[in-house]
Protein backbone atom coordinates (compact mmCIF):
# COMPACT_ATOMS: atom_id res chain seq x y z
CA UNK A 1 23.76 1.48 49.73
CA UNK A 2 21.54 4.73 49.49
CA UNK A 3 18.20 4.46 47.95
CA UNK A 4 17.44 5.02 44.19
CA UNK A 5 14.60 7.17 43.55
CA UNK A 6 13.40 6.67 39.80
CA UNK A 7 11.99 10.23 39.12
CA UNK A 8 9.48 11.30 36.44
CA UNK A 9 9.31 15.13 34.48
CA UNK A 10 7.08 15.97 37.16
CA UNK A 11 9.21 15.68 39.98
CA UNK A 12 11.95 17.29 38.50
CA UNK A 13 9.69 20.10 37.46
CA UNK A 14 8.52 20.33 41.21
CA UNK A 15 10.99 21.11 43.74
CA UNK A 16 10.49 17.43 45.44
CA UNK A 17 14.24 16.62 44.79
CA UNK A 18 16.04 19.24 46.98
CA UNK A 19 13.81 17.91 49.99
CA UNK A 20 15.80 14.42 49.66
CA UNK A 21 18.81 14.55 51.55
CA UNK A 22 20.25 11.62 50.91
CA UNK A 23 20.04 8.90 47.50
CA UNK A 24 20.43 9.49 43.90
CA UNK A 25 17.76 9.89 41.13
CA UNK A 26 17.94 7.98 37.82
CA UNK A 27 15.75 8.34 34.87
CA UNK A 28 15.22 8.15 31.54
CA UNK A 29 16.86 9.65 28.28
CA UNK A 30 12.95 11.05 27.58
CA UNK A 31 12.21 12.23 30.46
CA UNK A 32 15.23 14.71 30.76
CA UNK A 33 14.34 15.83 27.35
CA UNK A 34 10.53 16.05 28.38
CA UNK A 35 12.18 19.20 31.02
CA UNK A 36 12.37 22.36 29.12
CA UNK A 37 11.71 25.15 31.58
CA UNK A 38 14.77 26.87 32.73
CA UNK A 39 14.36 26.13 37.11
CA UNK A 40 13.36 22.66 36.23
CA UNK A 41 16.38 22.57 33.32
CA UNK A 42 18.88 24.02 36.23
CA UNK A 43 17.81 21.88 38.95
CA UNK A 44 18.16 18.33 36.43
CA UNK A 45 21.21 19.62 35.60
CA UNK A 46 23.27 20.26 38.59
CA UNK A 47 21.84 17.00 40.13
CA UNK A 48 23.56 15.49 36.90
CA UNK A 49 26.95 17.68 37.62
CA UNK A 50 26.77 16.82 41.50
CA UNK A 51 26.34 12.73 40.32
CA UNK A 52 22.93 12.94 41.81
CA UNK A 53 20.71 12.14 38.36
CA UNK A 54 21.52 9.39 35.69
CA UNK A 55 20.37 8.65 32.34
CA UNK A 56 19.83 5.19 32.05
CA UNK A 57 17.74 2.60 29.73
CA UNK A 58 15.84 -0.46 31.13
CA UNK A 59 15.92 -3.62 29.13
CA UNK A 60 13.88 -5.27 27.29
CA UNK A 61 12.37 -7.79 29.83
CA UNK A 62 11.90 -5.31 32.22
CA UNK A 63 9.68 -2.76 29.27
CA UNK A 64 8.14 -6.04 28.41
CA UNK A 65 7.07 -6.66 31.92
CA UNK A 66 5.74 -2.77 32.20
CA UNK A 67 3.64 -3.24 29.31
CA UNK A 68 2.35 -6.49 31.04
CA UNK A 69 1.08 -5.01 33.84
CA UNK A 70 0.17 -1.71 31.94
CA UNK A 71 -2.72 -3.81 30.15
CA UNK A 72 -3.41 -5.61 33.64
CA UNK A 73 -4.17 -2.32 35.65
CA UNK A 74 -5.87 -1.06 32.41
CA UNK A 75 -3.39 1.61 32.03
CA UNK A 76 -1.80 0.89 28.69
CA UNK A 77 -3.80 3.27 26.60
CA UNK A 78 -3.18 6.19 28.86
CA UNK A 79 0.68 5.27 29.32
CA UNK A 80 3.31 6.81 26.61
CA UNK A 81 6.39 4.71 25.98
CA UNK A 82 8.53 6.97 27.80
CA UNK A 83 6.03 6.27 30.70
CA UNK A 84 6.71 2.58 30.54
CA UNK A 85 10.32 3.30 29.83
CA UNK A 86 10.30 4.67 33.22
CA UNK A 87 8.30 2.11 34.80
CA UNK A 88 10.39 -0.66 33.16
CA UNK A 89 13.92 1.02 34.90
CA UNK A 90 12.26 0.60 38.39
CA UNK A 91 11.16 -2.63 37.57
CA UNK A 92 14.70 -3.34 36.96
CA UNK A 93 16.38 -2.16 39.38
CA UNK A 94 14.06 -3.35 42.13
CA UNK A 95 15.22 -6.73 40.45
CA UNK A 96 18.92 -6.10 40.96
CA UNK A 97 18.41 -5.74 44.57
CA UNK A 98 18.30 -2.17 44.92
CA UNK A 99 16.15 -0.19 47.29
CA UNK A 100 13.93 1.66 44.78
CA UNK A 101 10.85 4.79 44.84
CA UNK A 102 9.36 5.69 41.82
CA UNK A 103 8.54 8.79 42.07
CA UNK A 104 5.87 10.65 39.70
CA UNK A 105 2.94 12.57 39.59
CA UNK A 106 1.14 10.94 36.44
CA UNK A 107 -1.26 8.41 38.29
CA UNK A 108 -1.74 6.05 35.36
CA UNK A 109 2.39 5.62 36.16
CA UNK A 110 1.92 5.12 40.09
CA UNK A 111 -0.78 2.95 39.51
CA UNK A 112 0.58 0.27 37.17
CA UNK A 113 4.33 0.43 39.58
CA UNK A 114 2.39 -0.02 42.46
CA UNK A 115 0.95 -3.16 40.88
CA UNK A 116 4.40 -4.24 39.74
CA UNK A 117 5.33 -3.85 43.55
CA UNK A 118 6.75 -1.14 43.30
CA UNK A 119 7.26 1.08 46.23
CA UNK A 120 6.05 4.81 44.71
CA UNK A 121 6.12 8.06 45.94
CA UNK A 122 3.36 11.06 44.48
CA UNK A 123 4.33 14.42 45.50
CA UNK A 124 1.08 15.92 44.44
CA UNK A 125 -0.38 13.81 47.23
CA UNK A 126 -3.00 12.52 44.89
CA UNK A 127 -2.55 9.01 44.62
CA UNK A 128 -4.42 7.33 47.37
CA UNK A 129 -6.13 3.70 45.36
CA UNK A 130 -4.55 1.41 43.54
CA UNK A 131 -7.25 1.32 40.27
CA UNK A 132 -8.65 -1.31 38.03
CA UNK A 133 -10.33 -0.09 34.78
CA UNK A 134 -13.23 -1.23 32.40
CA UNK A 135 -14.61 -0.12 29.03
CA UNK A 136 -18.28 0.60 29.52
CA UNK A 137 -20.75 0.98 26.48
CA UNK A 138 -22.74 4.23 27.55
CA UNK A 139 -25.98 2.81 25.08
CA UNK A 140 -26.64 -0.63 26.40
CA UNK A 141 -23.97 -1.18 29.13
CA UNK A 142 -22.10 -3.64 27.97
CA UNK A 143 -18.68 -4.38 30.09
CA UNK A 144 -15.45 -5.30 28.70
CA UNK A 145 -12.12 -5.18 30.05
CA UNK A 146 -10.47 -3.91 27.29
CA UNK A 147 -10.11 -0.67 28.82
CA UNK A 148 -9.67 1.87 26.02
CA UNK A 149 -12.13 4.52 25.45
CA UNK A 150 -13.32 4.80 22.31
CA UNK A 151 -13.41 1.11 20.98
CA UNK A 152 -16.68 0.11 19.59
CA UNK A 153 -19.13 -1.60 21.63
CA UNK A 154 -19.20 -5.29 19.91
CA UNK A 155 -22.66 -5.81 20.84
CA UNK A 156 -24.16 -2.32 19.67
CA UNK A 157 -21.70 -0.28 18.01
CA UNK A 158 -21.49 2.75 20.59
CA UNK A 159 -18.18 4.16 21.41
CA UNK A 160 -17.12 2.45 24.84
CA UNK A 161 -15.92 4.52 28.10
CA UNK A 162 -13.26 3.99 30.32
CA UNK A 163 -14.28 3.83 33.92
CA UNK A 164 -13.08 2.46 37.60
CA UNK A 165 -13.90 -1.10 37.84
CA UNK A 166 -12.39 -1.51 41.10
CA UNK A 167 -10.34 1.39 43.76
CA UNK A 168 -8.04 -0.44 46.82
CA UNK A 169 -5.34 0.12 48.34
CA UNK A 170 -2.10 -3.03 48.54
């Protein structure tokens, strides 16, 4: 069975898919709307004409089960829902036995799919760390691990901070 590569916008808007030879790419409804320059536009769609690129929808378990381990990793108010769409038709897939990447260059994404178990694939070459974040009040340093900037600091008020609790690799 070839390998599934779950792509993001980004690596249809780099050039990343012609240098896999073999295995098909399969996405979401959001993302392929997300491309609208005219290489990235001609490259989605002759993958789609060559039944190399599908459209497909996770379910609801498996978006469920993104958002899970969005909050875990910290990463849920960066995400977008497409973003966990995304996340959520790897998740599935890697549960129906198949061999899966996900392949993206938003790090928020690679980080929260890596902590799913996800096998992931950056073709910036950025992603190194899997990362943990923390809300941090800038005024009297309280920590919480609600990790959204901008909440209020319950003990003084201040608009929190999001920051690296903890970098390492899995």
């Amino acid at each position: 069975m070839p390998r599934t590569y779950v792509v993001d916008a980004g690596a249809l808007f780099s050039t990343w898919t012609k240098r896999v030879g073999e295995g098909v790419f399969s996405t979401t409804t959001d993302v392929v709307d997300e491309i609208r320059n005219r290489p990235s536009k001609f490259r989605a769609d002759l993958l789609e004409v060559l039944d190399r690129l599908r459209e497909e929808a996770p379910p609801t378990d498996s978006i469920n089960a993104a958002r899970r381990a969005a909050t875990e990793t910290g990463d849920d108010s960066i995400l977008s829902e497409t973003d966990i769409e995304l996340i959520a038709l790897a998740h599935s897939k890697r549960q129906d036995g198949s061999s899966i990447v996900l392949v993206s260059t938003d790090l928020a994404v690679l980080n929260t799919a890596r902590h799913m178990g996800i096998e992931t694939v950056d073709p910036s070459g950025k992603f190194k760390d899997d990362i943990k974040w923390v809300s941090i009040c800038p005024a009297c340093g309280h920590r919480s691990v609600a990790s959204k900037a901008g909440l209020e600091c319950p003990v003084c008020g201040t608009p929190m901070r999001r920051r690296v609790f903890k970098k390492g690799r899995k």
